[in-house]
C-alpha atoms as a PDB file:
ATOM      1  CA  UNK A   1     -16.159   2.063   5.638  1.00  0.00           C
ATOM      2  CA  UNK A   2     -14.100   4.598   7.374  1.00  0.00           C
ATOM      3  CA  UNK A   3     -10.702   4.950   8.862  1.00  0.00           C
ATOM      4  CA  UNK A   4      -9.781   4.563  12.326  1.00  0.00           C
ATOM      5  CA  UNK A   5     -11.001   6.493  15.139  1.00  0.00           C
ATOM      6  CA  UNK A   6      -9.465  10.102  16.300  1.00  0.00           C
ATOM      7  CA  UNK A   7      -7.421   9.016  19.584  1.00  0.00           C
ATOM      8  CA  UNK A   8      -9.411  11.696  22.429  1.00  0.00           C
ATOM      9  CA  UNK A   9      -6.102  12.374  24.147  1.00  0.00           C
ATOM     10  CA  UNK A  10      -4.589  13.689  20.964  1.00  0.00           C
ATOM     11  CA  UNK A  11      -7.195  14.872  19.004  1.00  0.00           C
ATOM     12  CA  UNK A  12      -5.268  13.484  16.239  1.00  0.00           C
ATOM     13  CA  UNK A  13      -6.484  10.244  13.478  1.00  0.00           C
ATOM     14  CA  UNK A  14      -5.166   6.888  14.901  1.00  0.00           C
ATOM     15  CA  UNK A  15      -1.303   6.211  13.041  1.00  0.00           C
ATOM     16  CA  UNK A  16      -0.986   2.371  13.212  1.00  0.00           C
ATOM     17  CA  UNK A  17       2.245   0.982  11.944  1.00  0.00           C
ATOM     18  CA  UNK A  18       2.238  -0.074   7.921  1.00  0.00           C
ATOM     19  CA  UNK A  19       4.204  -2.773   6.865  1.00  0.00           C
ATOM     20  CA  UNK A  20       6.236  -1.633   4.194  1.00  0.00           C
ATOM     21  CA  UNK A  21       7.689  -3.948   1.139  1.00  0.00           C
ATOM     22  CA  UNK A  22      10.121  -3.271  -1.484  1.00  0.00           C
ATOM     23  CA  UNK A  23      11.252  -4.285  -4.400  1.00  0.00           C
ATOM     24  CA  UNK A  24      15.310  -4.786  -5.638  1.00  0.00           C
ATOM     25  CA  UNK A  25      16.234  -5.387  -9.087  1.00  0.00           C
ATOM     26  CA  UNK A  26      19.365  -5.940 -10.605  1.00  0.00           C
ATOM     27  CA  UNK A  27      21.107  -3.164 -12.728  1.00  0.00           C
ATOM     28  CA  UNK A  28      21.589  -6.252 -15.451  1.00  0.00           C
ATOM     29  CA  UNK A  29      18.417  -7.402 -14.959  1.00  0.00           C
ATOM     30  CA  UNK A  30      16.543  -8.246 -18.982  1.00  0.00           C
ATOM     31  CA  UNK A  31      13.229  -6.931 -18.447  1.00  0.00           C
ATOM     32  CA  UNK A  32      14.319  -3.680 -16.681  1.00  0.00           C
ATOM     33  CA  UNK A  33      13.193  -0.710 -18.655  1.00  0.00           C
ATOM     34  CA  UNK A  34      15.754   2.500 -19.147  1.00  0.00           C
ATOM     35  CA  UNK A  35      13.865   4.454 -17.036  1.00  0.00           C
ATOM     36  CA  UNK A  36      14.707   2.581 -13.983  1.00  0.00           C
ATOM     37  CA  UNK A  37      10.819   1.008 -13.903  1.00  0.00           C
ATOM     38  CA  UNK A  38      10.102  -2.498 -14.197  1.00  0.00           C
ATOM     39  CA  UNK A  39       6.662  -2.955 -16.493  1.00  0.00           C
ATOM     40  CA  UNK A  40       5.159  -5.085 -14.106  1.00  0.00           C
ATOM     41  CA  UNK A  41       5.594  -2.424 -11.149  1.00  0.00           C
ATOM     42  CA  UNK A  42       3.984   0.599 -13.031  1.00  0.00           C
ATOM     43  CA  UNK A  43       1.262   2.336 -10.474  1.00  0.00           C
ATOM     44  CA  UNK A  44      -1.795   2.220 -12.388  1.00  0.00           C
ATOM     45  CA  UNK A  45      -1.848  -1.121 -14.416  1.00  0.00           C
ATOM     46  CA  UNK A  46      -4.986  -2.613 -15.031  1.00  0.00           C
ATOM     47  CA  UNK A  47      -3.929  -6.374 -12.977  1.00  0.00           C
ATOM     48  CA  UNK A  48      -3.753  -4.182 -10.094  1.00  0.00           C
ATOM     49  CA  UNK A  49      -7.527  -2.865 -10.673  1.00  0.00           C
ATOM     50  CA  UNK A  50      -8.550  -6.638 -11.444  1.00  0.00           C
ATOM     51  CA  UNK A  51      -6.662  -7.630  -7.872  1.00  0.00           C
ATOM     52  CA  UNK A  52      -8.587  -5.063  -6.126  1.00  0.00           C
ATOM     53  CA  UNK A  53     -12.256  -5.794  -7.832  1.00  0.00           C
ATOM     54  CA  UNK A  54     -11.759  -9.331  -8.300  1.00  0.00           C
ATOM     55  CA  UNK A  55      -9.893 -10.940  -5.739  1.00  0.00           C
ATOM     56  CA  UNK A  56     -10.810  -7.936  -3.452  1.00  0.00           C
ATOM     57  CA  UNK A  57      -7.038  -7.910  -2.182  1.00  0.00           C
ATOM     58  CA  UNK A  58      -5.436  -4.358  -1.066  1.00  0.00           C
ATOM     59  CA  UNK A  59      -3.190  -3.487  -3.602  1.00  0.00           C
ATOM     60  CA  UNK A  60      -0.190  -1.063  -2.789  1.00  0.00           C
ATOM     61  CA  UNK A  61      -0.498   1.102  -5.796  1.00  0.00           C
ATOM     62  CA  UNK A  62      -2.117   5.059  -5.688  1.00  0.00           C
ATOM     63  CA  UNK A  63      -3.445   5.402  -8.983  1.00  0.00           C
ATOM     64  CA  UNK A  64      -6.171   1.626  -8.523  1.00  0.00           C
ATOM     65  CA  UNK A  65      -7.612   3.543  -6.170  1.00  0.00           C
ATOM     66  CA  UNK A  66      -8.262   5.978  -8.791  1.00  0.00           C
ATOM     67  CA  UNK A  67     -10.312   4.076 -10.715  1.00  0.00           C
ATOM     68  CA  UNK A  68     -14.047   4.496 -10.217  1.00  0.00           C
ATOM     69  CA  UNK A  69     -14.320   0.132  -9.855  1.00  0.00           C
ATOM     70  CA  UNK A  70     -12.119   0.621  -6.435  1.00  0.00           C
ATOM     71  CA  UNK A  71     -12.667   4.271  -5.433  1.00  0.00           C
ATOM     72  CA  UNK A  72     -16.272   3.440  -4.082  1.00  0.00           C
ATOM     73  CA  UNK A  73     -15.151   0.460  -2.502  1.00  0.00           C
ATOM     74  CA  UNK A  74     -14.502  -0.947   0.570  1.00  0.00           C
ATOM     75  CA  UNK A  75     -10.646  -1.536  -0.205  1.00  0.00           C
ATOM     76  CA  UNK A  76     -10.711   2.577  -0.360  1.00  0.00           C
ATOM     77  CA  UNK A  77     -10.574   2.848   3.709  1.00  0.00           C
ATOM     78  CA  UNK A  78      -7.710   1.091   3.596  1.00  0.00           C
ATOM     79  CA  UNK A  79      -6.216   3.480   1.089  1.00  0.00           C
ATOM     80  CA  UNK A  80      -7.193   6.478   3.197  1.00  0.00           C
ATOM     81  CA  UNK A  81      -5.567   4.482   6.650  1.00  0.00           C
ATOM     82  CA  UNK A  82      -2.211   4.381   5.062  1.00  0.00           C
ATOM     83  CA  UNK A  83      -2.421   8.232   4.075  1.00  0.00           C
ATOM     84  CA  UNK A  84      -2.020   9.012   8.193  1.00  0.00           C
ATOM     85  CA  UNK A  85      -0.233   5.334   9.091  1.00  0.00           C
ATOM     86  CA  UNK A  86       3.279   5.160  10.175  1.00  0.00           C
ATOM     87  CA  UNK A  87       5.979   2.988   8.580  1.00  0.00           C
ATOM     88  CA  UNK A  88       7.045   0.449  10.347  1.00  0.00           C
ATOM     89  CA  UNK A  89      10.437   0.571  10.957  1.00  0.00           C
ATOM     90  CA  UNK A  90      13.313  -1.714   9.677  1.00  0.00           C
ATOM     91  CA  UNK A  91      15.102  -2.613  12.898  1.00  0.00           C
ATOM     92  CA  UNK A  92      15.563  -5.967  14.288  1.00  0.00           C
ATOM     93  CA  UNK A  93      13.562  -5.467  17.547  1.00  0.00           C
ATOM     94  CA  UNK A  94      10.477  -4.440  14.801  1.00  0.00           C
ATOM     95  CA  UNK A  95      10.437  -7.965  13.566  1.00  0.00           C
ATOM     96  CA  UNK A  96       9.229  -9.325  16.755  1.00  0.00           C
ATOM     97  CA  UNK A  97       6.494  -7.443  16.929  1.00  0.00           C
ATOM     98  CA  UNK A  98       5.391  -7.900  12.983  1.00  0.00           C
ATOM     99  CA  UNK A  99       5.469 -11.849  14.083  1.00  0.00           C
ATOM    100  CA  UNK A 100       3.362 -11.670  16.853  1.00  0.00           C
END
């Protein structure tokens, strides 16, 4: 599977908006770790390999894509869209258009 198509008028790869998610933790929170981390959000843990090969869901972390199980796969493309996608933006007016 490959990425989107090179827009002709530009020349350049196709940059659809990526929705972006976060994560906020409390500074007291118990299972926080010192270096700022929580264990369950590390990049390269192997539930997010399992996700990916498994469940075949996109997962939002670099290093499952690194893995040989997922780096083959289909799920890769998506990997390789995000690399030239643009994040959506946080204002109001962008909501509207994520619901539609």
């Amino acid at each position: 599977m490959t990425t989107l198509p090179t827009v002709s008028a530009t020349g350049q790869a196709a940059a659809p908006l990526l929705g972006v998610e976060g994560v906020l933790m409390s500074a007291r929170a118990a299972s926080r770790r010192r270096d700022g981390r929580d264990p369950g959000f590390s990049p390269a843990t192997p539930r997010r390999v399992a996700r990916a090969v498994a469940a075949r869901q996109v997962v939002a972390n670099r290093g499952a894509y690194d893995d040989p199980a997922v780096a083959g796969d289909t799920l890769a493309a998506f990997q390789r869209q995000a690399e030239v996608s643009v994040p959506m933006p946080s204002a109001l007016t962008m909501r509207l258009v994520d619901a539609a």
